[in-house]
N, C-alpha and C. Protein backbone atom coordinates (compact mmCIF):
# COMPACT_ATOMS: atom_id res chain seq x y z
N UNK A 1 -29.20 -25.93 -25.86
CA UNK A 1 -28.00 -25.23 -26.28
C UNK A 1 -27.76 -23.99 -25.41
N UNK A 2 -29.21 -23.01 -25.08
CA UNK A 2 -28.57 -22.63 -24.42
C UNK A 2 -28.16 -22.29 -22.77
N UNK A 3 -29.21 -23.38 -22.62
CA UNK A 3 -28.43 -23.99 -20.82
C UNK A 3 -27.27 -24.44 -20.74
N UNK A 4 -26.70 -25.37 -22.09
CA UNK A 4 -25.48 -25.49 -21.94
C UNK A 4 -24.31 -24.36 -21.92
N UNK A 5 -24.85 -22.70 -22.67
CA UNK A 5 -23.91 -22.11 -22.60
C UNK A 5 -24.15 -21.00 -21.09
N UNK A 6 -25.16 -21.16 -20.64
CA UNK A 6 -25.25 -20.71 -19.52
C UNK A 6 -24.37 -21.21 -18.43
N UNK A 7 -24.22 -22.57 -18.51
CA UNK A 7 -23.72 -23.24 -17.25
C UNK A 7 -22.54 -22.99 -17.70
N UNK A 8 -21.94 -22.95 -18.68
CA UNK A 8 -20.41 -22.52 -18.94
C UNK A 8 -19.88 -20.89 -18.78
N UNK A 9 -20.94 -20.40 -18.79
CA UNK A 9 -20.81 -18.79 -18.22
C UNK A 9 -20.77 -19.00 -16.61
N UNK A 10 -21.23 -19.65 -16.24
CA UNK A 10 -21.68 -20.11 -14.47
C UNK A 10 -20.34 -20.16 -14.01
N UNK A 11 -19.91 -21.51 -14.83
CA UNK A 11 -18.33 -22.20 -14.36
C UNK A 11 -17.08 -21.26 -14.53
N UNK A 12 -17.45 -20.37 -16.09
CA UNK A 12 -16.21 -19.28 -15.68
C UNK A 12 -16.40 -18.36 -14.74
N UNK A 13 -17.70 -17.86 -14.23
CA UNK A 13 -17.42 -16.77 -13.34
C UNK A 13 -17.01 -17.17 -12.43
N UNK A 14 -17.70 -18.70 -11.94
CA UNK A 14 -17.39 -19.10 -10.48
C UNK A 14 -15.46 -19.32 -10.83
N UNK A 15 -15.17 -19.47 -11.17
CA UNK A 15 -13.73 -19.87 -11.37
C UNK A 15 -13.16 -18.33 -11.23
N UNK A 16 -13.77 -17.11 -12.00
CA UNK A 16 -12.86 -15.97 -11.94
C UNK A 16 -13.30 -15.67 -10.55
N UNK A 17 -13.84 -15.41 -9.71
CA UNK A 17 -14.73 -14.69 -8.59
C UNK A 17 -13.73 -16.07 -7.15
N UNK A 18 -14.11 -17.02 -7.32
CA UNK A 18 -13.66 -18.34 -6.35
C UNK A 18 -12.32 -18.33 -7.00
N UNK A 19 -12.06 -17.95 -7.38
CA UNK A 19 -10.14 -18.61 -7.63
C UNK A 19 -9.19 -17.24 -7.93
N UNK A 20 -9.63 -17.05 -9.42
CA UNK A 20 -9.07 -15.62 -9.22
C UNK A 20 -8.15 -14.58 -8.60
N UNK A 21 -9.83 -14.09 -8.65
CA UNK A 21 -9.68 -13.12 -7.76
C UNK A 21 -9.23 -13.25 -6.58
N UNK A 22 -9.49 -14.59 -5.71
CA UNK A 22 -8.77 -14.78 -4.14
C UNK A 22 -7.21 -14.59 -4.71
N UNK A 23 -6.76 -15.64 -5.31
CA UNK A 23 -5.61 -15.52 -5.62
C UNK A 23 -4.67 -14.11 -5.62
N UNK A 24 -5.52 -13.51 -6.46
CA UNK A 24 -5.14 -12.14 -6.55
C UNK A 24 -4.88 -11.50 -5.70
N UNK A 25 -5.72 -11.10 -4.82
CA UNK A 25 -5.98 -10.79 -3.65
C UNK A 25 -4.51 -11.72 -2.69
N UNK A 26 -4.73 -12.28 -2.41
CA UNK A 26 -3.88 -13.10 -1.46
C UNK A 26 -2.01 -12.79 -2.13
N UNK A 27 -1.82 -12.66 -3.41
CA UNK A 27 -0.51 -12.27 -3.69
C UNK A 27 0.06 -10.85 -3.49
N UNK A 28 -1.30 -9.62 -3.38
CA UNK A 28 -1.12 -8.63 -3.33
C UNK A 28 -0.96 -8.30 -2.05
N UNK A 29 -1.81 -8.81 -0.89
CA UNK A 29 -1.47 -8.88 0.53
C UNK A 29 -0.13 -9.23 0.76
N UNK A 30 0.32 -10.09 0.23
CA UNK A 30 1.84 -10.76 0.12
C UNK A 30 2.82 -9.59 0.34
N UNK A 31 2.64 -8.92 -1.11
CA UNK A 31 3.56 -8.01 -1.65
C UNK A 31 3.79 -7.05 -0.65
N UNK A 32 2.52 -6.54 0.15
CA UNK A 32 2.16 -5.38 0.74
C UNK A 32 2.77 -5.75 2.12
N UNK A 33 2.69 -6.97 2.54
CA UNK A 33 3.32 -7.43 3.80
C UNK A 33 4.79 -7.38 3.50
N UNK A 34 5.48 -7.50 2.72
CA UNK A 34 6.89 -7.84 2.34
C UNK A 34 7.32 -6.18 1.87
N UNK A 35 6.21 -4.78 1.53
CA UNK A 35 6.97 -3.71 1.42
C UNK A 35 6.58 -3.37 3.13
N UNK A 36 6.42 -3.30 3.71
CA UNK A 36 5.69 -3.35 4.66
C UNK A 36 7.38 -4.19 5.66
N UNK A 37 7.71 -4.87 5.31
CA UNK A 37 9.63 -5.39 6.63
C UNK A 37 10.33 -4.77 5.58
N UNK A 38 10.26 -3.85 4.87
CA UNK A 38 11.12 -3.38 3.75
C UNK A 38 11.32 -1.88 4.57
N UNK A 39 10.08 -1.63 4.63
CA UNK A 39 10.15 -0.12 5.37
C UNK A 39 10.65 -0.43 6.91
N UNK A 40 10.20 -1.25 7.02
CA UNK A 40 10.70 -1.60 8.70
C UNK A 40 12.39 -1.51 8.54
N UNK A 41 13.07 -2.72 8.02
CA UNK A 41 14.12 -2.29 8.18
C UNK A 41 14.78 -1.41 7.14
N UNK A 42 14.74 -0.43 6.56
CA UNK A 42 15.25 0.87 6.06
C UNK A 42 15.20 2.17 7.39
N UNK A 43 13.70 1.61 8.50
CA UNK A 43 13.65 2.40 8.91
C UNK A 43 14.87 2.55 10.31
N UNK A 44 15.18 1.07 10.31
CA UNK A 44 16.23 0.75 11.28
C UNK A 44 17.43 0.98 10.94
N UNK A 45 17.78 1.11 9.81
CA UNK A 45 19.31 1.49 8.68
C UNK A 45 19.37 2.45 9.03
N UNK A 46 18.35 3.42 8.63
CA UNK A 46 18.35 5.03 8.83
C UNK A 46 18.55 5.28 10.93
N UNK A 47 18.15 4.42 11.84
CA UNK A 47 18.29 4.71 12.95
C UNK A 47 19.64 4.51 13.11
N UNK A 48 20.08 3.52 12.72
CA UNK A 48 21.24 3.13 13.19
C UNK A 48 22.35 3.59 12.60
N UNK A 49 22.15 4.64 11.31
CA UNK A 49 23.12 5.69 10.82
C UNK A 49 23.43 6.74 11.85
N UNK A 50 21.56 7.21 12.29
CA UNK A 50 22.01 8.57 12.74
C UNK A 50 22.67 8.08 14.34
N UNK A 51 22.91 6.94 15.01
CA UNK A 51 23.36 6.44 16.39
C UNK A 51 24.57 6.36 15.81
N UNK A 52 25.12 6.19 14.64
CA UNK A 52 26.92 6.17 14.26
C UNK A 52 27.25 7.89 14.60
N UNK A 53 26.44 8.68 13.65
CA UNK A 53 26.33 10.17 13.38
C UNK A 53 26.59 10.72 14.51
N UNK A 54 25.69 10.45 15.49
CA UNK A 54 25.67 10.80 16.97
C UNK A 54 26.69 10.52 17.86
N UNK A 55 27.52 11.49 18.60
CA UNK A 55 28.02 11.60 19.23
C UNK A 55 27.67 11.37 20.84
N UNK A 56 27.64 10.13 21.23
CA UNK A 56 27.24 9.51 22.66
C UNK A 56 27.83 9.01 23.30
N UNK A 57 27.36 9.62 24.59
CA UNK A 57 28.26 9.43 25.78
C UNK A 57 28.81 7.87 26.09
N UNK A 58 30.08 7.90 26.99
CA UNK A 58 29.99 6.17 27.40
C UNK A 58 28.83 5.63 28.12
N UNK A 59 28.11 4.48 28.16
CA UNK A 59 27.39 4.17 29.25
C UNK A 59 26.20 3.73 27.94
N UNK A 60 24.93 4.14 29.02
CA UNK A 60 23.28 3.95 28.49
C UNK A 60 22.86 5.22 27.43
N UNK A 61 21.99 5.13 26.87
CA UNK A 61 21.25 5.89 25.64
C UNK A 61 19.92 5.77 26.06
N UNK A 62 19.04 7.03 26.58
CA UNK A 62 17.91 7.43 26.80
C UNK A 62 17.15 7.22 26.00
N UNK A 63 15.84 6.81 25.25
CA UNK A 63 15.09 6.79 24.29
C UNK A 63 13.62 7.22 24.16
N UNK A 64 12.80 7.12 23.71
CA UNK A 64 11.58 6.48 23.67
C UNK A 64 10.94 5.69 22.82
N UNK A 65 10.36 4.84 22.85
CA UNK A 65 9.59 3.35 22.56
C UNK A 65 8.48 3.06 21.96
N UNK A 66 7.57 3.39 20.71
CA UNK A 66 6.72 3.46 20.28
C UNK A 66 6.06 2.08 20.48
N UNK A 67 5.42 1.92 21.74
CA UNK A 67 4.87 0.54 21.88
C UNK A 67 3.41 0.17 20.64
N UNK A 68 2.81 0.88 20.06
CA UNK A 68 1.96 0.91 19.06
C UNK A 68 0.28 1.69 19.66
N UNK A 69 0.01 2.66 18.53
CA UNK A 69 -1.16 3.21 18.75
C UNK A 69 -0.38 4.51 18.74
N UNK A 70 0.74 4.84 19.17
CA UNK A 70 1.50 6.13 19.18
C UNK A 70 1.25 6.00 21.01
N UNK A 71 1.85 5.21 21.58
CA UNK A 71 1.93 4.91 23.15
C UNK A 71 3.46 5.02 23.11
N UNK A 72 4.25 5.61 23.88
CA UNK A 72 5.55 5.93 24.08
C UNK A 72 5.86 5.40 25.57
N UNK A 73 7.06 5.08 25.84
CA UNK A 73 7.54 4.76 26.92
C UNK A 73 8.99 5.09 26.78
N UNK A 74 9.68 5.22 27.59
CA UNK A 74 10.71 5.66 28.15
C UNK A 74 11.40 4.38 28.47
N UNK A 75 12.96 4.43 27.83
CA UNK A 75 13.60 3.30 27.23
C UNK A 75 14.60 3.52 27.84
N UNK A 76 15.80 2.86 28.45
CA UNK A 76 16.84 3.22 28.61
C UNK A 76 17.96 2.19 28.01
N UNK A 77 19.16 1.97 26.76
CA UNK A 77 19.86 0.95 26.63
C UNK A 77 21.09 0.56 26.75
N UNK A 78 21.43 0.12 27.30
CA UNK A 78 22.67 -0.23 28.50
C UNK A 78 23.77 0.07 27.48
N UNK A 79 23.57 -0.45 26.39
CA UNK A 79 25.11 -0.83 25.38
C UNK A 79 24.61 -0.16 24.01
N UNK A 80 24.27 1.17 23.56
CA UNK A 80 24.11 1.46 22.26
C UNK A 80 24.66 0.92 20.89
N UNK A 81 26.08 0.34 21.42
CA UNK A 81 26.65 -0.02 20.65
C UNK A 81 26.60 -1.43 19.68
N UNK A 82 25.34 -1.86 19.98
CA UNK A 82 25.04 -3.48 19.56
C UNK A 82 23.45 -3.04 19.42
N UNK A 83 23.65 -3.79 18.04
CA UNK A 83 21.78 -3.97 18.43
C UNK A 83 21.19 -5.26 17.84
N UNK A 84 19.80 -5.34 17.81
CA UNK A 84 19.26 -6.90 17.72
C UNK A 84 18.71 -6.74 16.88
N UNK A 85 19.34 -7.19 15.49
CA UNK A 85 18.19 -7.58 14.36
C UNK A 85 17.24 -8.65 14.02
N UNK A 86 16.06 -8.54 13.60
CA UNK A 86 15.43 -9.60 13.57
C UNK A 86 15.75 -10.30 12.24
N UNK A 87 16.44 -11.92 12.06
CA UNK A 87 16.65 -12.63 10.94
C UNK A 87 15.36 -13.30 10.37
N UNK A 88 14.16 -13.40 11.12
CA UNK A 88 13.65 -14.14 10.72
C UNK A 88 12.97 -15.85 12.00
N UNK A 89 11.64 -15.93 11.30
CA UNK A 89 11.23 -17.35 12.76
C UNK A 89 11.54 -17.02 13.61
N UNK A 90 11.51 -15.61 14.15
CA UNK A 90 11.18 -15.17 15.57
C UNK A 90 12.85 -14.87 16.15
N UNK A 91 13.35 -15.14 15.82
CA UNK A 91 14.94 -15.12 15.90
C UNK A 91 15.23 -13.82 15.83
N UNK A 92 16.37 -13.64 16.79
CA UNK A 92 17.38 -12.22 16.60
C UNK A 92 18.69 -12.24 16.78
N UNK A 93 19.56 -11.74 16.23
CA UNK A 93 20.47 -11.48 16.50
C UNK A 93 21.38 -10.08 16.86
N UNK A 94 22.15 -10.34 17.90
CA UNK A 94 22.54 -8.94 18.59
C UNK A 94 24.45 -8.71 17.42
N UNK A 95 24.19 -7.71 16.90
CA UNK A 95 25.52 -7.26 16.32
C UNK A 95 26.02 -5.75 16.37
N UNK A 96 27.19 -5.55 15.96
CA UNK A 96 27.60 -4.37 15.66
C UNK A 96 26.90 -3.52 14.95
N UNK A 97 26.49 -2.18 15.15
CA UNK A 97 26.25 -1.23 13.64
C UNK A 97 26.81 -1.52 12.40
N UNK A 98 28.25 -1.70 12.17
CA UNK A 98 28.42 -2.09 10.71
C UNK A 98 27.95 -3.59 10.19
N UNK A 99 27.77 -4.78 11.37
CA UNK A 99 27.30 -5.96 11.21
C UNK A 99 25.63 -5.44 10.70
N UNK A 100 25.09 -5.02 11.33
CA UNK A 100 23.57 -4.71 11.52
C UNK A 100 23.59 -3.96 10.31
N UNK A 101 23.93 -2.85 9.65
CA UNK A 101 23.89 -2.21 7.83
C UNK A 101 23.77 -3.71 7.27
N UNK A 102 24.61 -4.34 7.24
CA UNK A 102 25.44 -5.39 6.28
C UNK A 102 24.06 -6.46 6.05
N UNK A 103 23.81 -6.98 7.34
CA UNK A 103 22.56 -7.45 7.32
C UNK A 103 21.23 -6.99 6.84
N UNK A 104 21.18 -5.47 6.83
CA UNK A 104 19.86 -5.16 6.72
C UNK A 104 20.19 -4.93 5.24
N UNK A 105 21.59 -4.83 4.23
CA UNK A 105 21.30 -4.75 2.96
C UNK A 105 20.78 -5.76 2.32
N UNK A 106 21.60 -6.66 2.92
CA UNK A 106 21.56 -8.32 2.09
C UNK A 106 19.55 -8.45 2.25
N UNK A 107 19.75 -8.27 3.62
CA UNK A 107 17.30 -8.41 3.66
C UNK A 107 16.87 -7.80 3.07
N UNK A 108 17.09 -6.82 2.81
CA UNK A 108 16.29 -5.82 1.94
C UNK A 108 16.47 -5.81 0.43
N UNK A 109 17.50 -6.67 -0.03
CA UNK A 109 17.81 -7.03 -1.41
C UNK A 109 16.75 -8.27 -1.47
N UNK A 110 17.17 -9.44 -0.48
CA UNK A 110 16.05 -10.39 -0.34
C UNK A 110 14.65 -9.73 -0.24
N UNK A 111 14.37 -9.28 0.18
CA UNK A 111 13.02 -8.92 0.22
C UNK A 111 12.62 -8.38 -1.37
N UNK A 112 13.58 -7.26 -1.57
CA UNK A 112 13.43 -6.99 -3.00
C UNK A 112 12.57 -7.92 -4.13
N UNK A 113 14.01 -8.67 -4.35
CA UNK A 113 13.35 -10.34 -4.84
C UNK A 113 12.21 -10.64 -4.77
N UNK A 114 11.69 -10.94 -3.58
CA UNK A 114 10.62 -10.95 -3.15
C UNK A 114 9.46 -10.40 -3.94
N UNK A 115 9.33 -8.92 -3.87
CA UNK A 115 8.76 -8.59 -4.13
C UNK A 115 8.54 -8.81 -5.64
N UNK A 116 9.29 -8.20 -6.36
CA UNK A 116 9.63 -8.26 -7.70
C UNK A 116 8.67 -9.82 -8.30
N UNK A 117 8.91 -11.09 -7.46
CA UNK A 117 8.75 -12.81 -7.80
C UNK A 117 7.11 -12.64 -7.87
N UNK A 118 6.41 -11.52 -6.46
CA UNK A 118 4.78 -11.23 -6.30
C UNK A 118 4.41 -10.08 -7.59
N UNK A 119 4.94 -9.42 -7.87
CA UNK A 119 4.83 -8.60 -8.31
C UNK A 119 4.51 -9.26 -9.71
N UNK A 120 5.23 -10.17 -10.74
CA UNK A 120 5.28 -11.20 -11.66
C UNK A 120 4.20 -11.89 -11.26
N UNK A 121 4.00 -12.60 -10.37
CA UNK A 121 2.74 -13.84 -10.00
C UNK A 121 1.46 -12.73 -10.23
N UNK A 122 1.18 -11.88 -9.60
CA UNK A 122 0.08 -10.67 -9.80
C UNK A 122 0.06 -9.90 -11.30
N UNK A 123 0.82 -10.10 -12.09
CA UNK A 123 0.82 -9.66 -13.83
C UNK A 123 0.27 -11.19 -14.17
N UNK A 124 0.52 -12.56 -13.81
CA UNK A 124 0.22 -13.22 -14.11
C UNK A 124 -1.51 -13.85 -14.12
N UNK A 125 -1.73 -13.24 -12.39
CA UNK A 125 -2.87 -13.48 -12.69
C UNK A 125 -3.85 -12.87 -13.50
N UNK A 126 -3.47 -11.40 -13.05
CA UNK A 126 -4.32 -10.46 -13.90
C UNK A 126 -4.39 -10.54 -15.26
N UNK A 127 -3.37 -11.28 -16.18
CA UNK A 127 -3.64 -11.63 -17.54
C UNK A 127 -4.15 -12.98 -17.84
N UNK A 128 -4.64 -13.41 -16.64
CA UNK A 128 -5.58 -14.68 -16.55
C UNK A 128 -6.95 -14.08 -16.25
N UNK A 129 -6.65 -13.69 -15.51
CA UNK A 129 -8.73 -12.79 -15.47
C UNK A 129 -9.29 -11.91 -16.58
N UNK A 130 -7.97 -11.63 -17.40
CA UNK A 130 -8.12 -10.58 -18.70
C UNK A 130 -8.77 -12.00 -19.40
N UNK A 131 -7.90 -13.55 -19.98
CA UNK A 131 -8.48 -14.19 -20.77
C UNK A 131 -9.61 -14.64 -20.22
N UNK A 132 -9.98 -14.73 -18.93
CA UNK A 132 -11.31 -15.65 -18.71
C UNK A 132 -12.17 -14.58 -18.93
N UNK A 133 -12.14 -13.40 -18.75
CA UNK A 133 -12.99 -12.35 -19.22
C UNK A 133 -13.47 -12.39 -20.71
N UNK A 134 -13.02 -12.06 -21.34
CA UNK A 134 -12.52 -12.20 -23.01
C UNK A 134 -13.29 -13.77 -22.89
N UNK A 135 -13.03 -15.02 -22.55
CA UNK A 135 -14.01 -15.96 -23.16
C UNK A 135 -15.43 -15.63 -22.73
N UNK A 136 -15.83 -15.12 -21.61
CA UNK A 136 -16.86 -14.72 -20.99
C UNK A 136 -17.31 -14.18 -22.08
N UNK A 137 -17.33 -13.24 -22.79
CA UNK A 137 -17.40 -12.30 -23.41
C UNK A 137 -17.90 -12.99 -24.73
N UNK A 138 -16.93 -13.82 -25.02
CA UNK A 138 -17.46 -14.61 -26.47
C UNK A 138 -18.58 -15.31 -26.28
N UNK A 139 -18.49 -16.32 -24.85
CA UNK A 139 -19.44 -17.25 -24.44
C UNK A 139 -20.88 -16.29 -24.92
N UNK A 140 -21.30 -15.57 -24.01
CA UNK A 140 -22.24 -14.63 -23.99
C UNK A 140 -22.70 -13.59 -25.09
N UNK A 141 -21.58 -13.07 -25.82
CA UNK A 141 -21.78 -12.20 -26.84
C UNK A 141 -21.67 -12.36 -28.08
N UNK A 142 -20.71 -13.44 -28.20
CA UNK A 142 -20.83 -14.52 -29.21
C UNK A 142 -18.94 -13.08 -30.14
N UNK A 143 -18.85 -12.44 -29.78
CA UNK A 143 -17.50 -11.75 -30.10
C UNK A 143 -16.69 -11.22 -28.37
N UNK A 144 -15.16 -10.79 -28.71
CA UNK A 144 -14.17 -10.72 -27.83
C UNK A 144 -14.42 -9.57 -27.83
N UNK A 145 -14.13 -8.69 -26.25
CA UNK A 145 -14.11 -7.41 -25.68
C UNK A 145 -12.54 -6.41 -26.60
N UNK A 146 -12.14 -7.53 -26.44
CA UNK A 146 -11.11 -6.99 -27.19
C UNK A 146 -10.80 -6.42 -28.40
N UNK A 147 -11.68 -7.57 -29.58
CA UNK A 147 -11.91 -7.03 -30.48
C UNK A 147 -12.58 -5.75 -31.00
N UNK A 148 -13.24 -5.35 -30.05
CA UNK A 148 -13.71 -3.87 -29.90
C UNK A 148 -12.88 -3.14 -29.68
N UNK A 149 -12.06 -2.95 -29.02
CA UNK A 149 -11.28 -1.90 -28.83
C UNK A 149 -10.59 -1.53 -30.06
């Protein structure tokens, strides 16, 4: 009797620890990757306000280039007036500033979504590791964690 309730303590942990928790883990990376092109493009909304704001000459727009690590380079862009958003699968498209807002609301609403759909899947799991806990608990203690409280 009680090897049998051992091995059933075995099978829930391995299930919370092997499933779980990856799970968990893997939806929250999700989330964090998806606030993560959220800030990206807000941060491009906000650039491409203050390039309306800005008063610039005809011609090229001087810059610099945060190639990553905080490495800068010196940019020069022929046509300020267009820029290239990324839609997605590696894809870009080159539009107007008011095209380029328009786009980056509609993504960033999508993304929203997004988040919000991980955000739900991660309440979900976590009130799945709450019940496999709680049987753990009975298995072993023979009463619920809960019921204590």
């Amino acid at each position: 009797m009680v090897d049998a309730v051992q091995e059933k303590v075995r099978k829930y942990e391995d299930f919370l620890n092997e499933r779980l928790k990856k799970d968990l883990k893997k939806v929250l990376d999700a989330r964090e990757a998806v606030y993560a092109d959220i800030a990206d493009y807000l941060l491009l909304k906000s650039t491409i306000e203050q390039l309306q704001v800005a008063e610039l000459p005809k011609g090229e727009l001087r810059t610099k280039v945060d190639l990553g690590c905080n490495f800068y380079v010196e940019a020069k862009v022929p046509d300020p007036k267009h820029v290239c958003v990324a839609v997605g699968f590696g894809f870009y498209v080159e539009c107007t500033h008011e095209e380029a807002l328009a786009l980056i609301d509609k993504r960033v609403a999508l993304l929203n979504k997004r988040c919000d759909q991980l955000t739900e899947d991660s309440s979900k799991i976590k009130a799945n590791i709450r019940v496999v806990l709680e049987g753990l608990g009975e298995l072993q203690f023979g009463r619920s964690p809960a019921a204590e409280a």
